[in-house]
C-alpha atoms as a PDB file:
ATOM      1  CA  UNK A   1       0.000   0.000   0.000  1.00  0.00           C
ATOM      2  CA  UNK A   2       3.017   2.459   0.798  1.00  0.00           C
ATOM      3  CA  UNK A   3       4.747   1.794  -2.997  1.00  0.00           C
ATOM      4  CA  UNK A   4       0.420   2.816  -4.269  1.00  0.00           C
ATOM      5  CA  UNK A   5      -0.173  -0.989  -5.169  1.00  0.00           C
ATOM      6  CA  UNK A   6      -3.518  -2.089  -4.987  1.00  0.00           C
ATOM      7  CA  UNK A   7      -3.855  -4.796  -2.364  1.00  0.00           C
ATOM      8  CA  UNK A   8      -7.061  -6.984  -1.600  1.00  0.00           C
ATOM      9  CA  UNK A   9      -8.445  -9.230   1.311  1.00  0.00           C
ATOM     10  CA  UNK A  10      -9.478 -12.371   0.255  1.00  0.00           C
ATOM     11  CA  UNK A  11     -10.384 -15.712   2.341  1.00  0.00           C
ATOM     12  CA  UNK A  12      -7.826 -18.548   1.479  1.00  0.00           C
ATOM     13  CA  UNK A  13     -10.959 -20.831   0.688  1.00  0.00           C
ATOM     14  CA  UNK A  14     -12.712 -18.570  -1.752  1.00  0.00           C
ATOM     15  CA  UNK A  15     -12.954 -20.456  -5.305  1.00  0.00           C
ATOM     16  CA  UNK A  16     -12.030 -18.934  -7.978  1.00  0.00           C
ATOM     17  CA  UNK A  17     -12.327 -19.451 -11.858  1.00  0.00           C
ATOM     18  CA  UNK A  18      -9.879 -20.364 -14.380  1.00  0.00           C
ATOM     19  CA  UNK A  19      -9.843 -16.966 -15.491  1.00  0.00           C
ATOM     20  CA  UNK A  20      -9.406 -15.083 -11.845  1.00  0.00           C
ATOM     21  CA  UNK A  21      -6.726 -17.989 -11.227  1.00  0.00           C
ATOM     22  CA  UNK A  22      -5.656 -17.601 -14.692  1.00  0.00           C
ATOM     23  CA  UNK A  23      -4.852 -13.268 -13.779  1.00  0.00           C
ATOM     24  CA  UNK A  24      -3.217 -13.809 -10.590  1.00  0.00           C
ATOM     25  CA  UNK A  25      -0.943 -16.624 -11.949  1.00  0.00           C
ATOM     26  CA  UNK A  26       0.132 -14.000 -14.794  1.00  0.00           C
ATOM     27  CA  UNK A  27      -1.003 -17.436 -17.491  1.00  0.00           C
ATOM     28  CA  UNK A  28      -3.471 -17.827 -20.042  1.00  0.00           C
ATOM     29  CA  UNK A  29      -6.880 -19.788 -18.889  1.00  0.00           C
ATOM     30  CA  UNK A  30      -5.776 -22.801 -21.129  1.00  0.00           C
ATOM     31  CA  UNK A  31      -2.629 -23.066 -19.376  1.00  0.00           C
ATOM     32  CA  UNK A  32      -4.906 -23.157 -16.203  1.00  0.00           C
ATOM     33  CA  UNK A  33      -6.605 -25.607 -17.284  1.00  0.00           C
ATOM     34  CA  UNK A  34      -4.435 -27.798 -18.533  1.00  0.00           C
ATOM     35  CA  UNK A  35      -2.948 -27.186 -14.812  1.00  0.00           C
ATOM     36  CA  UNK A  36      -5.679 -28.555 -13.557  1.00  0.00           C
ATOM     37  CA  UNK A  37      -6.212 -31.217 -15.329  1.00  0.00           C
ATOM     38  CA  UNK A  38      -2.683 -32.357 -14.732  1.00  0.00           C
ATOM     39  CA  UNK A  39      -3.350 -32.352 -11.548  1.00  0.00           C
ATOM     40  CA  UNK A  40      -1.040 -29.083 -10.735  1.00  0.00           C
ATOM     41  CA  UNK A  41      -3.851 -27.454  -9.619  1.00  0.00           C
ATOM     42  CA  UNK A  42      -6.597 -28.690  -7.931  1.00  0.00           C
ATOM     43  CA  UNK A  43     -10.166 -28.425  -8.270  1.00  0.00           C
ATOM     44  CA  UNK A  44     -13.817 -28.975  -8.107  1.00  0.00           C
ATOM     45  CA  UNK A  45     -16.963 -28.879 -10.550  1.00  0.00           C
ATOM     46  CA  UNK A  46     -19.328 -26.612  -9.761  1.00  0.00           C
ATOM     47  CA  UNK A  47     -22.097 -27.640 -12.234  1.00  0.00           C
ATOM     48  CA  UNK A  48     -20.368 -27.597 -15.414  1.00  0.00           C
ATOM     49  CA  UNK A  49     -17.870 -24.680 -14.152  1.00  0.00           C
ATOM     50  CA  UNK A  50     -14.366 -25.428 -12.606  1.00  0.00           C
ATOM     51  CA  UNK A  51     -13.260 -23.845  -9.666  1.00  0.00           C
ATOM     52  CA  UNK A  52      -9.721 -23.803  -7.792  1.00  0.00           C
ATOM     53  CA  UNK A  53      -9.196 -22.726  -3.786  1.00  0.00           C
ATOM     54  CA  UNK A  54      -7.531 -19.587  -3.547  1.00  0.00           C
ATOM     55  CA  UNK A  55      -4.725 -20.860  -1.648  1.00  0.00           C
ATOM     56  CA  UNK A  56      -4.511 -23.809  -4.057  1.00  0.00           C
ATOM     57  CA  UNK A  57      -3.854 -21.044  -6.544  1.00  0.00           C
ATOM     58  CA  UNK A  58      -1.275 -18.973  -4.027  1.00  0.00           C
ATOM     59  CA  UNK A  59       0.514 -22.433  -3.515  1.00  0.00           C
ATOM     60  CA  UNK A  60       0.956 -23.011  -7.083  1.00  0.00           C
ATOM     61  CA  UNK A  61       2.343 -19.457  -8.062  1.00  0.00           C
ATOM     62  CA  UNK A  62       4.593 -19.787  -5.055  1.00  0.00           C
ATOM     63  CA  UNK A  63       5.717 -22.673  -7.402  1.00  0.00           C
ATOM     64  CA  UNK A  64       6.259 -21.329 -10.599  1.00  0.00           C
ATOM     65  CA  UNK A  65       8.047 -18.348  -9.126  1.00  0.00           C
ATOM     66  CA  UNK A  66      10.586 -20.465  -7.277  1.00  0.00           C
ATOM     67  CA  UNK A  67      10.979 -22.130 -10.816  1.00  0.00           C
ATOM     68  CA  UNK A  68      10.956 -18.658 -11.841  1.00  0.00           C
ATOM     69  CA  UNK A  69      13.661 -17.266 -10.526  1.00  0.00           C
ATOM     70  CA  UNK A  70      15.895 -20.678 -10.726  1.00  0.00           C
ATOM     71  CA  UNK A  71      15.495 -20.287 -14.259  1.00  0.00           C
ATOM     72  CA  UNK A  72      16.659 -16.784 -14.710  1.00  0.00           C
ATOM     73  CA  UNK A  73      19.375 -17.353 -12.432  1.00  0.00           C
ATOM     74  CA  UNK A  74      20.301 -20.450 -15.065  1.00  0.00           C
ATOM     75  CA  UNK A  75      20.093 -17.300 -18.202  1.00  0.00           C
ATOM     76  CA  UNK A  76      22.185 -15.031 -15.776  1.00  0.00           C
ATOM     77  CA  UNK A  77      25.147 -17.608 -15.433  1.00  0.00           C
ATOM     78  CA  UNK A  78      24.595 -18.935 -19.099  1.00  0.00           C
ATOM     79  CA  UNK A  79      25.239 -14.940 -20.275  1.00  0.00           C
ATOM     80  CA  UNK A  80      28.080 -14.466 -17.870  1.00  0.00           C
ATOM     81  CA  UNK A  81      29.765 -17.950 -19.596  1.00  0.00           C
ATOM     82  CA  UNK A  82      29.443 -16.841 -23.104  1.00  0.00           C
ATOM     83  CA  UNK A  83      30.577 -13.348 -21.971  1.00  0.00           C
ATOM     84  CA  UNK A  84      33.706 -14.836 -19.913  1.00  0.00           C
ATOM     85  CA  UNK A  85      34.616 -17.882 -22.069  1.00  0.00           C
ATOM     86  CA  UNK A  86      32.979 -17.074 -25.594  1.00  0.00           C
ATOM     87  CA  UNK A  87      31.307 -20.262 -25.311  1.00  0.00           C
END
């Protein structure tokens, strides 16, 4: 709130849709879905309609950002190589 970010309250069991899940994982919906039906993210039918726990979601971007930031670390080190060695 002090950097002017907009912050919200949500309960950790409030369901959510692909598409909410799909905005705060920064993916497309499909991507969410296929998530989910890989068993990355869980969820339940509600009628026809999926819909993923909010800490479900929260758990999983945890995730991704770990793999995230292992990843650039991984393109950091592969730059300074080519930079040191030529390779």
């Amino acid at each position: 709130m002090l950097r002017g970010e907009h912050v919200a309250v949500l309960a950790e069991d409030k369901e959510l849709s692909p598409t909410e899940a799909a905005a705060i994982l920064r993916i497309s919906r499909p991507l969410v879905v296929l998530r989910m039906d890989r068993g990355d993210l869980p969820f339940r039918y509600v009628g026809k309609h999926r819909r993923a726990l909010l800490k479900d979601v929260l758990e999983l971007k945890s995730r991704l950002d770990v793999r995230q930031a292992a990843l650039d670390a991984l393109a950091e080190d592969t730059e300074d190589l080519i930079e040191t060695h030529g390779l």
